[in-house]
PDB file of N, CA and C in Angstrom:
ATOM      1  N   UNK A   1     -12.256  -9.400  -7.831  1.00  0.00           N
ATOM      2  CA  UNK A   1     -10.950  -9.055  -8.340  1.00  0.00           C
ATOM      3  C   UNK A   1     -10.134 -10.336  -8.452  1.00  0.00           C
ATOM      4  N   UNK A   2      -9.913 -10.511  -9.796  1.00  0.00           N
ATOM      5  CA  UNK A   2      -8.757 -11.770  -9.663  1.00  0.00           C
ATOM      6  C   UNK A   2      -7.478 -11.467  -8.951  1.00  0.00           C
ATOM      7  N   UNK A   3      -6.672 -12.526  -8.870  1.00  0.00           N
ATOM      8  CA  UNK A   3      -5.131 -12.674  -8.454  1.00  0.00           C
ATOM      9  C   UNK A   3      -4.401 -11.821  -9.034  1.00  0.00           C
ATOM     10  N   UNK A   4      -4.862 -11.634 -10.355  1.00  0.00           N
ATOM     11  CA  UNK A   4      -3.995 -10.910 -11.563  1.00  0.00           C
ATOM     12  C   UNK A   4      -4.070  -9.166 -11.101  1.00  0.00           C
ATOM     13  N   UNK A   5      -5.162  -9.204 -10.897  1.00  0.00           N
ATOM     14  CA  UNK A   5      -5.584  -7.486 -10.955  1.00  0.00           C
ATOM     15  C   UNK A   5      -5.261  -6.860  -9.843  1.00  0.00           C
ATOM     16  N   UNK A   6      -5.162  -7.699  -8.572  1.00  0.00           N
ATOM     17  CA  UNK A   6      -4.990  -7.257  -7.160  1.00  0.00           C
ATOM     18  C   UNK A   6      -3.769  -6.144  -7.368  1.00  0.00           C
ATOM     19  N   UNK A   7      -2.618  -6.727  -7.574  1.00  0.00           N
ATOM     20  CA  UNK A   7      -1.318  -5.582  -7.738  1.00  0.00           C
ATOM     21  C   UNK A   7      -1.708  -4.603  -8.595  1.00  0.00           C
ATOM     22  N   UNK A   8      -2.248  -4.311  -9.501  1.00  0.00           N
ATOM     23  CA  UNK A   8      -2.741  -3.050  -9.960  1.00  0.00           C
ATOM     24  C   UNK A   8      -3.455  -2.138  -9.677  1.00  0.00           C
ATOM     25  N   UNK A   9      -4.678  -2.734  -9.034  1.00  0.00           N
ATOM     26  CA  UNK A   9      -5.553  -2.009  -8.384  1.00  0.00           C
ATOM     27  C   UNK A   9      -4.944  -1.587  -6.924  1.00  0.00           C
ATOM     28  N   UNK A  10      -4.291  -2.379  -6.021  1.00  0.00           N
ATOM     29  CA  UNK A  10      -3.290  -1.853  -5.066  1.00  0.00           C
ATOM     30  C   UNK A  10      -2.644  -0.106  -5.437  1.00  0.00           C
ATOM     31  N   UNK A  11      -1.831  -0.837  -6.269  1.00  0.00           N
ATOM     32  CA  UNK A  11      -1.236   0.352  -7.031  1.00  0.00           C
ATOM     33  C   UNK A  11      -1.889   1.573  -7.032  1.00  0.00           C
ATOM     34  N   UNK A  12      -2.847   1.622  -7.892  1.00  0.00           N
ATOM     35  CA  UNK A  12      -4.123   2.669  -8.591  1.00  0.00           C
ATOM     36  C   UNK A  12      -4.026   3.050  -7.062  1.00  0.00           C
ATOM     37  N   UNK A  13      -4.604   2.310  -5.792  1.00  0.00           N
ATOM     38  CA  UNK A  13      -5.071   3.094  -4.923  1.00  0.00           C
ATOM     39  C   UNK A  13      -4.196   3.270  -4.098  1.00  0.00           C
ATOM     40  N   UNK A  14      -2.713   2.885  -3.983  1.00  0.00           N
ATOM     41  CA  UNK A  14      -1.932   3.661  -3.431  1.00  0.00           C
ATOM     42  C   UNK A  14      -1.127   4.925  -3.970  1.00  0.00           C
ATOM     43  N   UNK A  15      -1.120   5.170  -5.074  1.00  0.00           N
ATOM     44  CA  UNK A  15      -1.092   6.375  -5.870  1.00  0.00           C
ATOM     45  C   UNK A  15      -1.877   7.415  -5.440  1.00  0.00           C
ATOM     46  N   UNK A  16      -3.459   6.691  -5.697  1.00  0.00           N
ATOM     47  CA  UNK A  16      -4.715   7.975  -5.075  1.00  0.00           C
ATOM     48  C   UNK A  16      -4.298   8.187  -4.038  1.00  0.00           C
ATOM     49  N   UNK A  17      -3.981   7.576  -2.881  1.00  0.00           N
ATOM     50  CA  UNK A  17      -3.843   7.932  -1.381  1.00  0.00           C
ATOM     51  C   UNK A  17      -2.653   8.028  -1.207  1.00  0.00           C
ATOM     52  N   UNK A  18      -1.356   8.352  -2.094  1.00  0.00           N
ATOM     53  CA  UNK A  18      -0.180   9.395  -1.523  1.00  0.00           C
ATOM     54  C   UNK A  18       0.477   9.086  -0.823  1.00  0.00           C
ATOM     55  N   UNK A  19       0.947   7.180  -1.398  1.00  0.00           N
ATOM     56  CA  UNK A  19       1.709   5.937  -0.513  1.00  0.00           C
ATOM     57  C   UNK A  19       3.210   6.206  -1.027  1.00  0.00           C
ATOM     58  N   UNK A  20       3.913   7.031  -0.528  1.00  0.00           N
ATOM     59  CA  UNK A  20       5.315   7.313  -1.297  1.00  0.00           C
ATOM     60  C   UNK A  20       5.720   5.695  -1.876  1.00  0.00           C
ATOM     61  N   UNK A  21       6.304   5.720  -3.081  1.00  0.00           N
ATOM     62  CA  UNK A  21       6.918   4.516  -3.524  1.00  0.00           C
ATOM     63  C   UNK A  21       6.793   3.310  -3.730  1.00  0.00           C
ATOM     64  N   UNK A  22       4.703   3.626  -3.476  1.00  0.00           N
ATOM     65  CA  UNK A  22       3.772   3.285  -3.838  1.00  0.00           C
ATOM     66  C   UNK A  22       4.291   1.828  -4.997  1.00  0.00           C
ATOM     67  N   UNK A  23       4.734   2.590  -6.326  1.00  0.00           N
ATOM     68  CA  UNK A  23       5.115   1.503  -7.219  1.00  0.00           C
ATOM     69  C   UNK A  23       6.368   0.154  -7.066  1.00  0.00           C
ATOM     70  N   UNK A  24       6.956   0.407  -5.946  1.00  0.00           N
ATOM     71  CA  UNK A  24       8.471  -0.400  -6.090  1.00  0.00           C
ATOM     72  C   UNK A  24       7.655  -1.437  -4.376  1.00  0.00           C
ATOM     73  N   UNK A  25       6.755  -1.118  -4.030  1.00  0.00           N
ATOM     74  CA  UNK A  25       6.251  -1.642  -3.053  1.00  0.00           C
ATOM     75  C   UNK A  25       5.534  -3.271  -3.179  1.00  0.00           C
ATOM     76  N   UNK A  26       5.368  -4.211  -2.841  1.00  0.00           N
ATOM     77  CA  UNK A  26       4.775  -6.126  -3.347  1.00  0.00           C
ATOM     78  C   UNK A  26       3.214  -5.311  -2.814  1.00  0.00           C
ATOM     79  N   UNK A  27       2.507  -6.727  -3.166  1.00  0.00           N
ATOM     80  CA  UNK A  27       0.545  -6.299  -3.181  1.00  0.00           C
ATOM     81  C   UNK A  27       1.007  -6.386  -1.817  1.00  0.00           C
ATOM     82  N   UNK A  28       1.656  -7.062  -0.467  1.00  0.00           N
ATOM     83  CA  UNK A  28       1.299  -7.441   0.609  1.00  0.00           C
ATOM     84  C   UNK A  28       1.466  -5.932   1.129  1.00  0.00           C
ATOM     85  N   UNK A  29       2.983  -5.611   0.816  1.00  0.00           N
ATOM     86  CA  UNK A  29       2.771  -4.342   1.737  1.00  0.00           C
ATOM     87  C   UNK A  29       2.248  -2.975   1.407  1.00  0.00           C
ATOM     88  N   UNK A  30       1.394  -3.073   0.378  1.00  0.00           N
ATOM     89  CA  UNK A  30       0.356  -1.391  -0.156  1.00  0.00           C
ATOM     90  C   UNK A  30      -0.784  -2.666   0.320  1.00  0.00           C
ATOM     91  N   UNK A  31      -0.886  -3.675   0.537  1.00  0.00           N
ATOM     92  CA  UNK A  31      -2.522  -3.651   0.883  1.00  0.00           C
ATOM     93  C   UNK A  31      -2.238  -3.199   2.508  1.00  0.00           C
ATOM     94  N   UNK A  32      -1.502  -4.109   3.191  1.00  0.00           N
ATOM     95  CA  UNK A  32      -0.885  -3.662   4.491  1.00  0.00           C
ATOM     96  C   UNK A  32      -1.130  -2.126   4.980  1.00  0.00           C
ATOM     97  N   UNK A  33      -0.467  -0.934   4.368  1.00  0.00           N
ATOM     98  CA  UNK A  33       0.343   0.430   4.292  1.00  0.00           C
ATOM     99  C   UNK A  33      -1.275   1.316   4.137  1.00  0.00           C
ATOM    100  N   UNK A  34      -1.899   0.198   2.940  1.00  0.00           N
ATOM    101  CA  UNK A  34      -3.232   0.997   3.177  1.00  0.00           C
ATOM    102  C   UNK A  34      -4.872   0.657   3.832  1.00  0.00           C
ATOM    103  N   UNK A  35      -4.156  -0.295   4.895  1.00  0.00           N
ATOM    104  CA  UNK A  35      -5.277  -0.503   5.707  1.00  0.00           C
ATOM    105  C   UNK A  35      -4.884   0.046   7.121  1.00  0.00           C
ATOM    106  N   UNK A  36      -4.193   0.420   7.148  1.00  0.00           N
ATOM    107  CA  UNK A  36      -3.267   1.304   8.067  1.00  0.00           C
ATOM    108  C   UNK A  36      -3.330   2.839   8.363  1.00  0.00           C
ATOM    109  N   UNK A  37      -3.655   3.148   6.739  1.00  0.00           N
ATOM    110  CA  UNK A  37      -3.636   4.556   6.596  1.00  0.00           C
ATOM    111  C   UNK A  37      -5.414   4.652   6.572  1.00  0.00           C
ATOM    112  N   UNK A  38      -6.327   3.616   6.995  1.00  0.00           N
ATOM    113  CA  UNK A  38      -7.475   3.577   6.334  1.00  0.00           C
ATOM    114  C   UNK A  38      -7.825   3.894   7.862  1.00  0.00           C
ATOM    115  N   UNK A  39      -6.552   3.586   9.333  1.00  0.00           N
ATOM    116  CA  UNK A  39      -7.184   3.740  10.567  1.00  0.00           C
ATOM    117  C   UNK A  39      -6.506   5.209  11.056  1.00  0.00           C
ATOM    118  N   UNK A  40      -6.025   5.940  10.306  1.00  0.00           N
ATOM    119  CA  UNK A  40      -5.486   7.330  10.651  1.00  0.00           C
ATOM    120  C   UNK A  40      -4.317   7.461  10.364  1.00  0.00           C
ATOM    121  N   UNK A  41      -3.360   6.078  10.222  1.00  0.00           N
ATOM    122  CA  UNK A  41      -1.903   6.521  10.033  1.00  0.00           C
ATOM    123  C   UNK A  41      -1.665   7.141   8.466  1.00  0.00           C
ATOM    124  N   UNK A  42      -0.355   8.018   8.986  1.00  0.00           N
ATOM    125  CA  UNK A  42       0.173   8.734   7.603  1.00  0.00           C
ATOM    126  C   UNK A  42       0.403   7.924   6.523  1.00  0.00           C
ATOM    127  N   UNK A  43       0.393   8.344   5.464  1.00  0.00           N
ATOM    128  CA  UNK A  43       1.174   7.608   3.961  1.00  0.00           C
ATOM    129  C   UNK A  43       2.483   7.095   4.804  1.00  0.00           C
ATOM    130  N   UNK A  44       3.718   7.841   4.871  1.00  0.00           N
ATOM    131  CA  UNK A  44       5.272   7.397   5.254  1.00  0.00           C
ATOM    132  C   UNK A  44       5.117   6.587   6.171  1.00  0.00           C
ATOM    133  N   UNK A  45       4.431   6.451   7.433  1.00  0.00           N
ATOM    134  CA  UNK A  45       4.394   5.999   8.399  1.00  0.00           C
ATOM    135  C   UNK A  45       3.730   4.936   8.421  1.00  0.00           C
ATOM    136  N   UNK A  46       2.725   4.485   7.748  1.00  0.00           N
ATOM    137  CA  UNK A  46       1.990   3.175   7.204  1.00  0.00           C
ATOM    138  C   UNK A  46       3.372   2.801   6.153  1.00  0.00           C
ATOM    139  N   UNK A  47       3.675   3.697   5.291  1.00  0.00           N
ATOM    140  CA  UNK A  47       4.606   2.665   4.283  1.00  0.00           C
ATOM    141  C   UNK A  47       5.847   1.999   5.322  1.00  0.00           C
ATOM    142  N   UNK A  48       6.168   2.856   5.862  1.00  0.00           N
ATOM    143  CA  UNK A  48       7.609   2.423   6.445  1.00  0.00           C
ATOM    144  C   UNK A  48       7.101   1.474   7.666  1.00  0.00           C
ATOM    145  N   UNK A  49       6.012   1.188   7.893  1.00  0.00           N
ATOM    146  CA  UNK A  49       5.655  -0.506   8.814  1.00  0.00           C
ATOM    147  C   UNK A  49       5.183  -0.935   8.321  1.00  0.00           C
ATOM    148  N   UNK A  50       4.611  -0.934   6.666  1.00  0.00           N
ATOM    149  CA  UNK A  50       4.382  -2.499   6.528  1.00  0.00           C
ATOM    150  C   UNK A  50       5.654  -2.950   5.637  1.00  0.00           C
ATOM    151  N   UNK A  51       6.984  -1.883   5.409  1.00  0.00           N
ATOM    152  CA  UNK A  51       7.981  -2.584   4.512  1.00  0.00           C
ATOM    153  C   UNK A  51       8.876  -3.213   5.470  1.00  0.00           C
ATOM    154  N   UNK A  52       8.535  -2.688   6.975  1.00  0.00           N
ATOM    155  CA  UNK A  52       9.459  -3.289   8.028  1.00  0.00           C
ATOM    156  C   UNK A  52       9.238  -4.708   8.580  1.00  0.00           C
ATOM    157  N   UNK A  53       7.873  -5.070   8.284  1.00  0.00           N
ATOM    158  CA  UNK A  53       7.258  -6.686   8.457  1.00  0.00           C
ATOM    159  C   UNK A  53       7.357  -7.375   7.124  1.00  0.00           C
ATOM    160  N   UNK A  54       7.536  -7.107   5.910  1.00  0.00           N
ATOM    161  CA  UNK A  54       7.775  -7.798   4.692  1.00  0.00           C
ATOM    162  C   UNK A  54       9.699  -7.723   4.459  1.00  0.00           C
TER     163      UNK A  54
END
């Protein structure tokens, strides 16, 4: 995956996995939000700690 594609594909797969606000979110915190949600945490609850460290 280039540099270029990373934020899109982020995107794409925080959409699939039901990352509220998913789109207004940087690549750091949906890659963050969804490696998070990849160890049990919720969508809201992964989003709202990795927007609290960015």
């Amino acid at each position: 995956m280039t540099a270029e594609d990373r934020p899109s594909e982020l995107r794409r797969r925080g959409e699939a996995a039901g990352v509220p606000g998913y789109a207004d979110m940087t690549a750091d915190e949906l890659s963050e939000a969804l490696g998070k949600m990849a160890k049990g945490i919720d969508a809201e609850t992964a989003k709202q700690q990795a927007e609290s460290k960015h």
